[in-house]
N, C-alpha and C. Protein backbone atom coordinates (compact mmCIF):
# COMPACT_ATOMS: atom_id res chain seq x y z
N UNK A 1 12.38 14.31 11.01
CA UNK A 1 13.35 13.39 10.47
C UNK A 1 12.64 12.07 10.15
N UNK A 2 12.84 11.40 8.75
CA UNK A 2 12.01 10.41 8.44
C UNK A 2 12.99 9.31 9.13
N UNK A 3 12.05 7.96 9.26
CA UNK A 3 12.81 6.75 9.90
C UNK A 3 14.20 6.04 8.44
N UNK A 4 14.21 6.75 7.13
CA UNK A 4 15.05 6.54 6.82
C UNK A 4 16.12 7.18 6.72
N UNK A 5 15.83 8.26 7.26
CA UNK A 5 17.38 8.99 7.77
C UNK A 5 17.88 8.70 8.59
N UNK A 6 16.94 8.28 9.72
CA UNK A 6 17.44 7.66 11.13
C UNK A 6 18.09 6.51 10.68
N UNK A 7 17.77 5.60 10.06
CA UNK A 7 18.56 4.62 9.49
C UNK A 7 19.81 4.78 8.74
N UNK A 8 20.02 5.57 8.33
CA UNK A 8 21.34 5.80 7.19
C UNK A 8 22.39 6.58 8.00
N UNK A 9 21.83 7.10 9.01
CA UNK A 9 22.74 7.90 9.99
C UNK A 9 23.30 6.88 11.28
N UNK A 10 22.89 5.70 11.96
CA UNK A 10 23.28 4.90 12.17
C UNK A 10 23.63 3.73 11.76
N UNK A 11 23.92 3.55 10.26
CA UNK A 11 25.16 3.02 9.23
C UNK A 11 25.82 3.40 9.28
N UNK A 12 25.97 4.72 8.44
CA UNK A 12 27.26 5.78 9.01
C UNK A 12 27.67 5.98 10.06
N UNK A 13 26.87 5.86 11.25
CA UNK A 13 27.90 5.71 12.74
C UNK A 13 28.41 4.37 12.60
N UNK A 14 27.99 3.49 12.42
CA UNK A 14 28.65 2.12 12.48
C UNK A 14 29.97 1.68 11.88
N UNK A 15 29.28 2.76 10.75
CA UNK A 15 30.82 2.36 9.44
C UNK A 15 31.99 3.18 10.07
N UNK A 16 31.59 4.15 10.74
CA UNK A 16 32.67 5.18 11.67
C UNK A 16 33.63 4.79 12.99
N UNK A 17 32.32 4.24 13.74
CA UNK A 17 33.15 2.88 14.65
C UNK A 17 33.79 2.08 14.06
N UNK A 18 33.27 1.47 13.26
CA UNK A 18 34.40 0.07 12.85
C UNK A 18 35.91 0.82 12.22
N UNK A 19 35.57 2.05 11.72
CA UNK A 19 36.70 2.42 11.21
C UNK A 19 37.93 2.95 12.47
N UNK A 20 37.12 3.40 13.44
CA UNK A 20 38.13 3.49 15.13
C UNK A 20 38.69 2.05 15.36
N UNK A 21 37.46 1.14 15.26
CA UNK A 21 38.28 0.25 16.26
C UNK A 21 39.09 -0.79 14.82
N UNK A 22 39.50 -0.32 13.88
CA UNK A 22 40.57 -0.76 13.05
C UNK A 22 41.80 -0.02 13.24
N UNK A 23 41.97 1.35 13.97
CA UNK A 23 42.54 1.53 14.06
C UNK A 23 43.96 0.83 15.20
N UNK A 24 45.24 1.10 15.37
CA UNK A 24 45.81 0.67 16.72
C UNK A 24 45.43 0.76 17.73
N UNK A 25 45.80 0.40 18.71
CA UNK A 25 45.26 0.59 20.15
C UNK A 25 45.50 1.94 20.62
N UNK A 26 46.89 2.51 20.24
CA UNK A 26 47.02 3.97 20.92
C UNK A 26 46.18 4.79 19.97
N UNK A 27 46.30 4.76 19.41
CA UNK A 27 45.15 5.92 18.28
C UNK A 27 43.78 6.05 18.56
N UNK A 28 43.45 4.33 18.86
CA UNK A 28 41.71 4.19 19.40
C UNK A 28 41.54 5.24 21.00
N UNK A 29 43.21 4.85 21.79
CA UNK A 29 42.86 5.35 23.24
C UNK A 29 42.66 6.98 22.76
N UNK A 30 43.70 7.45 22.11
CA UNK A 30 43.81 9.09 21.82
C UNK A 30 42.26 9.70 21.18
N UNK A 31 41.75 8.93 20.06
CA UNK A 31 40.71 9.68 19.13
C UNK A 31 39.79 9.47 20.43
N UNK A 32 39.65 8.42 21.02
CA UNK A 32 37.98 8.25 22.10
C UNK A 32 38.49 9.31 23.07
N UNK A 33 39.65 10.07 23.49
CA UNK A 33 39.67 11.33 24.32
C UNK A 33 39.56 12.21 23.70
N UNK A 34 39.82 12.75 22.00
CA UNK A 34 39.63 13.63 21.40
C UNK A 34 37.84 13.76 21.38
N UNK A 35 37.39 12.84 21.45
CA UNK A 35 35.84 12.43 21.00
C UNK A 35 35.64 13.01 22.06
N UNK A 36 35.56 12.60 23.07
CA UNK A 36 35.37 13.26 25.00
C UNK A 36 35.09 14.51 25.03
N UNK A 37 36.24 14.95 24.62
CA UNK A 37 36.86 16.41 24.31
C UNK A 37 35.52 17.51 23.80
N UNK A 38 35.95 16.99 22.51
CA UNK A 38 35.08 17.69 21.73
C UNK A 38 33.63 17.68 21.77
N UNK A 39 32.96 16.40 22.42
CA UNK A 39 31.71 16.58 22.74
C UNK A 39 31.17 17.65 24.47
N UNK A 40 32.78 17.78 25.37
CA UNK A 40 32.19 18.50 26.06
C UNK A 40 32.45 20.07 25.65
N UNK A 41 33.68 20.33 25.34
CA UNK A 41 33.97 21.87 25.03
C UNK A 41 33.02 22.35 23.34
N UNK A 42 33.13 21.20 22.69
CA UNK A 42 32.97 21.15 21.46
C UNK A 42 32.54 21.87 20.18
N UNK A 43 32.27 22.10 19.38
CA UNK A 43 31.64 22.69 18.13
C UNK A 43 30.34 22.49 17.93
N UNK A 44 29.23 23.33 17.94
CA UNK A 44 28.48 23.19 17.76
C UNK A 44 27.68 22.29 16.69
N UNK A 45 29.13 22.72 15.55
CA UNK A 45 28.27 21.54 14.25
C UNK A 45 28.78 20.22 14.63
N UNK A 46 29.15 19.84 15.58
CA UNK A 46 29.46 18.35 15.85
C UNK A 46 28.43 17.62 16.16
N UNK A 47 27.29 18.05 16.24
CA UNK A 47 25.95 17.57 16.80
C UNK A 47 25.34 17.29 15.23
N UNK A 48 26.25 17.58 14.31
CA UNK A 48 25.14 17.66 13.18
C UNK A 48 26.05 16.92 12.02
N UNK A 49 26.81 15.69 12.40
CA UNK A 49 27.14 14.84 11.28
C UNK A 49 28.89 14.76 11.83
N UNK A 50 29.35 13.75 11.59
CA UNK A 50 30.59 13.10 11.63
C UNK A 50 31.55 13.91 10.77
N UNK A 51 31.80 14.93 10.45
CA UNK A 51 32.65 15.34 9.47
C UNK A 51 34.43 15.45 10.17
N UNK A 52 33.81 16.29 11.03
CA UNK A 52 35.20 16.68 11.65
C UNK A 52 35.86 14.96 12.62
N UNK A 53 35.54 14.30 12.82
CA UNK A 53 35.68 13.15 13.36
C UNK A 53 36.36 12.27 12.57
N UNK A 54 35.29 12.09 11.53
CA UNK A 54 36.19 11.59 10.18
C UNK A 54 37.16 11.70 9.83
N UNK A 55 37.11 12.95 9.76
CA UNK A 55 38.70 14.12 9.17
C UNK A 55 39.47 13.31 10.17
N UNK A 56 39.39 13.43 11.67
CA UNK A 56 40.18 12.90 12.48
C UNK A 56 41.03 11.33 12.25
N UNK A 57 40.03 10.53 11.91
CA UNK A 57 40.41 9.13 11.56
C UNK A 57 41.10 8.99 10.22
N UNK A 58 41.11 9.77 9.16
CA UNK A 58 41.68 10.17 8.24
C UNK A 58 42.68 10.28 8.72
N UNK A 59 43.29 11.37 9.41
CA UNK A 59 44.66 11.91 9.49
C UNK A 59 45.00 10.56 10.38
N UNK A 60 44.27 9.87 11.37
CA UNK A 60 45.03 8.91 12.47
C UNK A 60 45.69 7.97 10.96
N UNK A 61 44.18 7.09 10.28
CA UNK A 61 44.49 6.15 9.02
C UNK A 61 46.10 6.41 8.70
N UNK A 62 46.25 7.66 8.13
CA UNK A 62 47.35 8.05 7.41
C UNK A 62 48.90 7.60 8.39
N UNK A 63 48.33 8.07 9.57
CA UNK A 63 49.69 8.28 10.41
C UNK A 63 49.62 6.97 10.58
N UNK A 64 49.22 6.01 11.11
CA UNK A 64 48.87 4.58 10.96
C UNK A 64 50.15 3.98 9.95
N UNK A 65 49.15 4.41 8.28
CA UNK A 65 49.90 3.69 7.95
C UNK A 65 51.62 3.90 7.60
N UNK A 66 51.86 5.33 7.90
CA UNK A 66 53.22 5.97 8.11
C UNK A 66 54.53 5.52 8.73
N UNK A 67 53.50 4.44 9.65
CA UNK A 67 54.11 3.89 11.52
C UNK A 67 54.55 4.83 12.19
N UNK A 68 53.54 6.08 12.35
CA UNK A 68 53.90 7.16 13.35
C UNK A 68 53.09 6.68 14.65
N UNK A 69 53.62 7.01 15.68
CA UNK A 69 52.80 6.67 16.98
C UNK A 69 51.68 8.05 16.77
N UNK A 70 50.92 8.00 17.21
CA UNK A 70 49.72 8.68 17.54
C UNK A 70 49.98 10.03 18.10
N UNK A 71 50.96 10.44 19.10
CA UNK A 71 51.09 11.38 19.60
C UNK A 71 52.25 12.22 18.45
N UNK A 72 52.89 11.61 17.60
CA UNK A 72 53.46 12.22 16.42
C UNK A 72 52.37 13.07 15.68
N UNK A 73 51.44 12.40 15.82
CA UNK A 73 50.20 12.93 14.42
C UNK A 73 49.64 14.03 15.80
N UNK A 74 49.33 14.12 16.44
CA UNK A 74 48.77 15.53 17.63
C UNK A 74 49.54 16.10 18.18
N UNK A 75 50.90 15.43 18.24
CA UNK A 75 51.48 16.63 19.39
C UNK A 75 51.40 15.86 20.87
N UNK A 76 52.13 16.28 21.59
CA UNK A 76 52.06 15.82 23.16
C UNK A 76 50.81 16.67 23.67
N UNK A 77 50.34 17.67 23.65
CA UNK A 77 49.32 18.54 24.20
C UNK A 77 47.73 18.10 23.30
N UNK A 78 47.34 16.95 23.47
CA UNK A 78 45.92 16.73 22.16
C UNK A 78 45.02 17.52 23.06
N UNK A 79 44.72 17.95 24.00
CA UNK A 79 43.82 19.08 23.92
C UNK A 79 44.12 20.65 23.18
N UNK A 80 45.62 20.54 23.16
CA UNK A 80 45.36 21.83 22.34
C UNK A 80 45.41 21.52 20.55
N UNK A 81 45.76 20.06 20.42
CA UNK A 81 45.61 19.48 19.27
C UNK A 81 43.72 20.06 18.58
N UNK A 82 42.99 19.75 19.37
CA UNK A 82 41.52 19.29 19.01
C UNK A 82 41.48 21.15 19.32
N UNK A 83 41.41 21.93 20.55
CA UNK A 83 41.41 23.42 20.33
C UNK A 83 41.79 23.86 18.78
N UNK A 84 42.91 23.35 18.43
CA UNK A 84 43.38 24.37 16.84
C UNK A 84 42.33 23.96 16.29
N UNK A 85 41.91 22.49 16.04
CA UNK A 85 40.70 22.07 14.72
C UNK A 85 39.87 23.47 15.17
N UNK A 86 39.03 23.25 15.85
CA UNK A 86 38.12 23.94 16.57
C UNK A 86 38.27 25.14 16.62
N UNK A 87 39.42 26.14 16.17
CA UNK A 87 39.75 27.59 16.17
C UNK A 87 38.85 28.04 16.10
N UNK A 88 37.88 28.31 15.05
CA UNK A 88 37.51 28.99 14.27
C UNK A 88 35.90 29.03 14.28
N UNK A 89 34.99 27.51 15.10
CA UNK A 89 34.15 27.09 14.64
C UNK A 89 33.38 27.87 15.99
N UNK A 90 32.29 27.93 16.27
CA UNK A 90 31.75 28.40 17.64
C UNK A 90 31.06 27.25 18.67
N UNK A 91 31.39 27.49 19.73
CA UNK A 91 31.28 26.19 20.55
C UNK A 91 29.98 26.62 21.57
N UNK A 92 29.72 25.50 22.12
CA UNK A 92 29.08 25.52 23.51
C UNK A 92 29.10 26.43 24.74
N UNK A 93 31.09 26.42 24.50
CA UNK A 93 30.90 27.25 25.58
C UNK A 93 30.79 29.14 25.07
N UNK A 94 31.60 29.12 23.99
CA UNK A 94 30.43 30.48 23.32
C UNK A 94 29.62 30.49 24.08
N UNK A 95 28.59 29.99 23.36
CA UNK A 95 27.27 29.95 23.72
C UNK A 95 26.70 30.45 24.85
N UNK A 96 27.30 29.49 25.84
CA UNK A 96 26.98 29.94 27.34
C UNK A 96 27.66 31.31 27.92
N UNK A 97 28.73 31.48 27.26
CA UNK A 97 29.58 32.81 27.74
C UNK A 97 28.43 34.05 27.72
N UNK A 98 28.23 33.71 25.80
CA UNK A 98 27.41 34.84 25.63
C UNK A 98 25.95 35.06 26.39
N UNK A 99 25.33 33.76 27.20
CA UNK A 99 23.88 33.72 27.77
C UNK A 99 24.61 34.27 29.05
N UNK A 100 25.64 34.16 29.59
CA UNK A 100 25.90 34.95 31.04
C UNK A 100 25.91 36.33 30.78
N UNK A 101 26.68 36.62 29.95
CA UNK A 101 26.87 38.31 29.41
C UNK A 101 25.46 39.14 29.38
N UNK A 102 24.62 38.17 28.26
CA UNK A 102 23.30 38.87 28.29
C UNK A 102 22.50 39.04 29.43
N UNK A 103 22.71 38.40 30.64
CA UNK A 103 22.14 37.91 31.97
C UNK A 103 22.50 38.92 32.63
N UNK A 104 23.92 39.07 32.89
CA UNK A 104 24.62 40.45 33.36
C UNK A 104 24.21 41.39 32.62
N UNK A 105 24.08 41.82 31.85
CA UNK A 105 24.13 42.97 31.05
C UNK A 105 22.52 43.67 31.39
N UNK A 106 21.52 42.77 31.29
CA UNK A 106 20.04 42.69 31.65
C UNK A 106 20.15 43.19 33.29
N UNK A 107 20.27 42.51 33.97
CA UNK A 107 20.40 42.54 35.50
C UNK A 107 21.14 44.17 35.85
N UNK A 108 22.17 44.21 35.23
CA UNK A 108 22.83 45.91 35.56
C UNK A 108 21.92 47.11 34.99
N UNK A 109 21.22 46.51 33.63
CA UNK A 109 20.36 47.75 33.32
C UNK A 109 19.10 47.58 34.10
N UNK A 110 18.63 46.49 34.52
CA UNK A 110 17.77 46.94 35.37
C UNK A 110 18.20 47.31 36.53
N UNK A 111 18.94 47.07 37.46
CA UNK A 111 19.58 48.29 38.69
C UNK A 111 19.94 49.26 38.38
N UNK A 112 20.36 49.58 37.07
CA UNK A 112 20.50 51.26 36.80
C UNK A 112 19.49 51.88 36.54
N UNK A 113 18.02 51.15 35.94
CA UNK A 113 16.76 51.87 35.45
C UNK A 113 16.11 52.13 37.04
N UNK A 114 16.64 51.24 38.10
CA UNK A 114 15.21 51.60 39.17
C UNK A 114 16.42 52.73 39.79
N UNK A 115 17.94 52.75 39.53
CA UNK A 115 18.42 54.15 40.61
C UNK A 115 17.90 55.59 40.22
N UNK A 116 17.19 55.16 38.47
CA UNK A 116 17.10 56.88 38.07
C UNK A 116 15.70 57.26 38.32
């Protein structure tokens, strides 16, 4: 990664913050738990550019300027709010599911190769 990508990618985080903390106060508290969220259960491509985040502040912007409270625009349940985004995409914990499976799966064929 050249030092001017590194640079243009923390503009774009900056311009991304300022665009949170323009938001209301309940929207800022809700998106920084959606943010939480999604960086621990999360999507893998979340590590790789602001898109889906954006999208997020988008839809808050909108509801914003609607005068919907925040929990109008997610739902009372925002973890299963941020789960639907996330349907579809493959996460972390994938990930790890599938490294236990292969772990088990390894470990049983080798106790079945030394019973025969």
């Amino acid at each position: 990664m050249r030092i001017r990508d590194i640079i243009e990618g923390k503009k774009e985080w900056r311009a991304h913050v300022a665009r949170v903390k323009a938001l209301p106060q309940d929207y800022q508290i809700v998106y920084k738990e959606i943010q939480k969220y999604l960086f621990k259960v999360g999507p893998v491509e979340l590590t790789h550019g602001t898109v889906l985040l954006s999208g997020i502040i988008d839809l808050f912007e909108e509801g914003a300027v609607l005068g919907k409270g925040v929990l109008e625009v997610t739902g009372s349940d925002v973890a299963a709010f941020c789960d639907d985004l996330i349907k579809d995409s493959k996460t972390y914990a994938d990930i790890y599911q599938e490294s236990v499976d292969q772990k088990v799966n390894k470990a049983i064929k080798k106790v079945t190769d030394i019973k025969k």
